[in-house]
Protein backbone atom coordinates (compact mmCIF):
# COMPACT_ATOMS: atom_id res chain seq x y z
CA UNK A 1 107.26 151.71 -110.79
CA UNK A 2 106.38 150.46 -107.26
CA UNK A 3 105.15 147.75 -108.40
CA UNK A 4 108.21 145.69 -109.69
CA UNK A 5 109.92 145.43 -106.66
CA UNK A 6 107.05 144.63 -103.81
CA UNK A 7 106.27 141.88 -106.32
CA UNK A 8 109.53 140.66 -106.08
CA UNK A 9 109.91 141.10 -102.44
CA UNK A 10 106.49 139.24 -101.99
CA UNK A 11 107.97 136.82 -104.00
CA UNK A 12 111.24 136.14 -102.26
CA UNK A 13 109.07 136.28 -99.07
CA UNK A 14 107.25 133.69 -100.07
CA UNK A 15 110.38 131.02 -101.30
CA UNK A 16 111.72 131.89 -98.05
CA UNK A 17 108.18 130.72 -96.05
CA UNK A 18 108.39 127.86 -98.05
CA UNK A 19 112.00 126.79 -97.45
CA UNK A 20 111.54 127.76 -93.22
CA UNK A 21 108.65 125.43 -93.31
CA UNK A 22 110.13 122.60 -95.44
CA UNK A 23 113.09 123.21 -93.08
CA UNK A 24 110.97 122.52 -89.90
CA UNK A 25 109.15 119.44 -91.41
CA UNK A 26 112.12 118.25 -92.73
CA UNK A 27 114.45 118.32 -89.71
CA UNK A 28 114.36 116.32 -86.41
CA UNK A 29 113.61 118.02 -83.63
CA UNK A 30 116.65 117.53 -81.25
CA UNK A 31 117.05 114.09 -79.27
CA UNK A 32 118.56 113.20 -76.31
CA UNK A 33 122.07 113.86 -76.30
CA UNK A 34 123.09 111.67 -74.50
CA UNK A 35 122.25 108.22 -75.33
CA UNK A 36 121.52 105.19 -72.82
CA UNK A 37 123.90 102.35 -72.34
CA UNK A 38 123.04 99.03 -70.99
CA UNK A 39 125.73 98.70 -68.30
CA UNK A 40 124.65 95.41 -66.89
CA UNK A 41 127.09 93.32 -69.00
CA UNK A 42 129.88 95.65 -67.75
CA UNK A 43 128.72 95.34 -64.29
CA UNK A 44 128.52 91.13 -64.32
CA UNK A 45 132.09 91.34 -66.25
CA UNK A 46 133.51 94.11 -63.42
CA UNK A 47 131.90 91.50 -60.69
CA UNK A 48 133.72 88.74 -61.86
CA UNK A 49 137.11 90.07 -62.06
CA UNK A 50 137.16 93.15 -59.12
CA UNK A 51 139.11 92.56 -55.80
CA UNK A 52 135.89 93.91 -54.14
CA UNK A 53 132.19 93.47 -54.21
CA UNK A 54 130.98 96.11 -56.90
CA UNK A 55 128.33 98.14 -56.13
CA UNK A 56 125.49 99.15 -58.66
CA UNK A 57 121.61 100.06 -58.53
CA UNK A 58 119.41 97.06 -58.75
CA UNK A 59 117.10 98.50 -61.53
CA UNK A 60 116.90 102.57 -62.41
CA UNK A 61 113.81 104.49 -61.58
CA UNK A 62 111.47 105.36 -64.54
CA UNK A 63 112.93 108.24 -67.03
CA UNK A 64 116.43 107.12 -65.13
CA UNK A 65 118.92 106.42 -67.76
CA UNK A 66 122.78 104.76 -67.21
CA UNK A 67 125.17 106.71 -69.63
CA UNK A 68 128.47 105.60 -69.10
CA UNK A 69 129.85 102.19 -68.02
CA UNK A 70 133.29 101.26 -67.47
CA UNK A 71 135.57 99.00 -65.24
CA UNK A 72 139.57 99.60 -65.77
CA UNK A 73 141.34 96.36 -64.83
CA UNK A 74 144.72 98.19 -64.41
CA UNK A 75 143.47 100.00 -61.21
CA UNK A 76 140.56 98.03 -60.08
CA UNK A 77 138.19 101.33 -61.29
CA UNK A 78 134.49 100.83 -61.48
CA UNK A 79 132.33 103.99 -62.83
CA UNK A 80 128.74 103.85 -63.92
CA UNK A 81 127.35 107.21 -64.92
CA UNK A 82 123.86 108.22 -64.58
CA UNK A 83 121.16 110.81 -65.69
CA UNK A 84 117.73 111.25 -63.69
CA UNK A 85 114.57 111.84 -65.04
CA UNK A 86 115.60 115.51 -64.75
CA UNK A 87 119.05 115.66 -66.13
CA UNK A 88 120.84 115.67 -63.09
CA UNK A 89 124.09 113.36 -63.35
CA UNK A 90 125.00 110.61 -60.63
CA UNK A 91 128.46 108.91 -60.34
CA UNK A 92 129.44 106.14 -59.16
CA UNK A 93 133.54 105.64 -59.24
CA UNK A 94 135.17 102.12 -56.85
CA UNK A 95 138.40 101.63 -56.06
CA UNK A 96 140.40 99.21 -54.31
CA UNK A 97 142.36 103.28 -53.81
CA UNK A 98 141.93 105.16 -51.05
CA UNK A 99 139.23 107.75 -50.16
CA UNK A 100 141.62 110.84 -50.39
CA UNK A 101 142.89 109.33 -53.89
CA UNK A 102 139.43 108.88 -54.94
CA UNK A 103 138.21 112.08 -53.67
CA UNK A 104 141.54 113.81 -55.23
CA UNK A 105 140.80 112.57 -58.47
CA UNK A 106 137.17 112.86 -58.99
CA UNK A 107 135.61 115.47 -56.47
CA UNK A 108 138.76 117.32 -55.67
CA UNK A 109 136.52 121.02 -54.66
CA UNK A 110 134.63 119.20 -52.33
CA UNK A 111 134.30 121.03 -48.71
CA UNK A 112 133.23 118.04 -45.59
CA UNK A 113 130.49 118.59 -44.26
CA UNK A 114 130.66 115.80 -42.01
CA UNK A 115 129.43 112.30 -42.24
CA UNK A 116 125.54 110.53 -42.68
CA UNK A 117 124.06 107.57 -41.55
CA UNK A 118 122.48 106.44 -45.36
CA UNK A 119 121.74 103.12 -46.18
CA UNK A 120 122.66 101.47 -42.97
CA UNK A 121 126.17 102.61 -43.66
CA UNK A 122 128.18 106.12 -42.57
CA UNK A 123 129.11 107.94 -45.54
CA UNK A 124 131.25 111.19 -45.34
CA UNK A 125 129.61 113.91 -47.50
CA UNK A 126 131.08 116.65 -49.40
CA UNK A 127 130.38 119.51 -51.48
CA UNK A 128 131.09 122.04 -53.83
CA UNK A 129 128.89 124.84 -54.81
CA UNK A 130 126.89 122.24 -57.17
CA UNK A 131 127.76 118.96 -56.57
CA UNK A 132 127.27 116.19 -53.82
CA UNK A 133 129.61 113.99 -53.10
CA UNK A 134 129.10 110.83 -50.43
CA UNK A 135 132.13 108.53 -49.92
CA UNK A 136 133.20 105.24 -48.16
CA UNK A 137 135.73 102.83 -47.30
CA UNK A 138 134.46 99.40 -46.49
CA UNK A 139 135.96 95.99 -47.50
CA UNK A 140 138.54 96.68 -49.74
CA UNK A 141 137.38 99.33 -51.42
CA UNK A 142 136.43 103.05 -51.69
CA UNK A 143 132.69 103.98 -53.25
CA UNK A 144 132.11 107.56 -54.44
CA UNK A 145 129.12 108.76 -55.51
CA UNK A 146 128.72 112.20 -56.52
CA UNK A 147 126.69 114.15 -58.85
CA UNK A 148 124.50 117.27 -59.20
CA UNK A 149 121.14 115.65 -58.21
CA UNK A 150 119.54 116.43 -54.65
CA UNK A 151 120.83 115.47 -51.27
CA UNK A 152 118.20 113.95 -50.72
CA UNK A 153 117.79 112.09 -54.59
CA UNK A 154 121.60 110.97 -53.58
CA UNK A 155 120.99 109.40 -50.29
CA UNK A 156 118.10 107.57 -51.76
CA UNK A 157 120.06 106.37 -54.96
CA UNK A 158 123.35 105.50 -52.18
CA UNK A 159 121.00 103.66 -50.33
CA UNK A 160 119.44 101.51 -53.24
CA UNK A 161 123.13 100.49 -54.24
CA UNK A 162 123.96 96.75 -53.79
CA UNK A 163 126.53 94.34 -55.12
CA UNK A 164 125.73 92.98 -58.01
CA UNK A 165 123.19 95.48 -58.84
């Protein structure tokens, strides 16, 4: 009498070990979600066209990947998105605009905390609870870069960025 149904259920236990392991062979474990871009033909197109010298990294640091490239003609805009090695996202947003439209629109939270000396350059920094944000106005234009890496990962990148890349 028993013995009907714990066959059954070692049956059933059985299909469903099967299925669960065809499952896991069968499906790909999850990639990165977001996918790389190549934003050097945006950047030479951007440099050709901007009222101001556009400023980009001259090559990414290893496990470094550029996710989002864009430059709006209508407002001069330049943005290059980037994720480090470990996920943390750096921004780059120019503007022929100025630096309280800039900050306004993309870091709007942000406390000063005064100004640094990065790159040869004095950049006003900001900050919310998790996010950097180092800003400029030099010939023409405003540069913002913010982003949820390290102060110190965010001077270094600031300080790598050139025109022209």
């Amino acid at each position: 009498m028993l013995g009907d149904p714990l066959r059954t259920t070692l049956v059933l236990l059985a299909i469903i070990a099967v299925l669960a392991g065809a499952g896991r062979l069968l499906s790909a474990p999850p990639g990165n979600p977001v996918p790389a871009v190549d934003y050097e033909p945006a950047l030479a197109d951007a440099q050709d066209v901007a009222p101001y010298d556009v400023l980009a990294p001259a090559d990414l640091p290893e496990g470094w990947r550029a996710t989002s490239v864009r430059y709006l003609s209508g407002g001069a805009l330049w943005h290059l998105g980037i994720l480090t090695d470990d996920e943390r996202y750096i921004g780059i947003e120019q503007s022929p605009d100025s630096v309280e439209a800039l900050v306004e629109e993309f870091a709007q939270e942000a406390e000063p905390e005064g100004s640094r000396e990065v790159g040869g350059e004095t950049w006003e920094l900001l900050r919310t609870e998790d996010r950097l944000t180092l800003v400029r106005r030099a010939d023409g234009a405003t540069t913002l870069v913010t982003g949820t890496a390290s102060q110190a990962t965010m001077e270094d990148f600031v300080a790598g960025l050139s025109a022209g890349g």
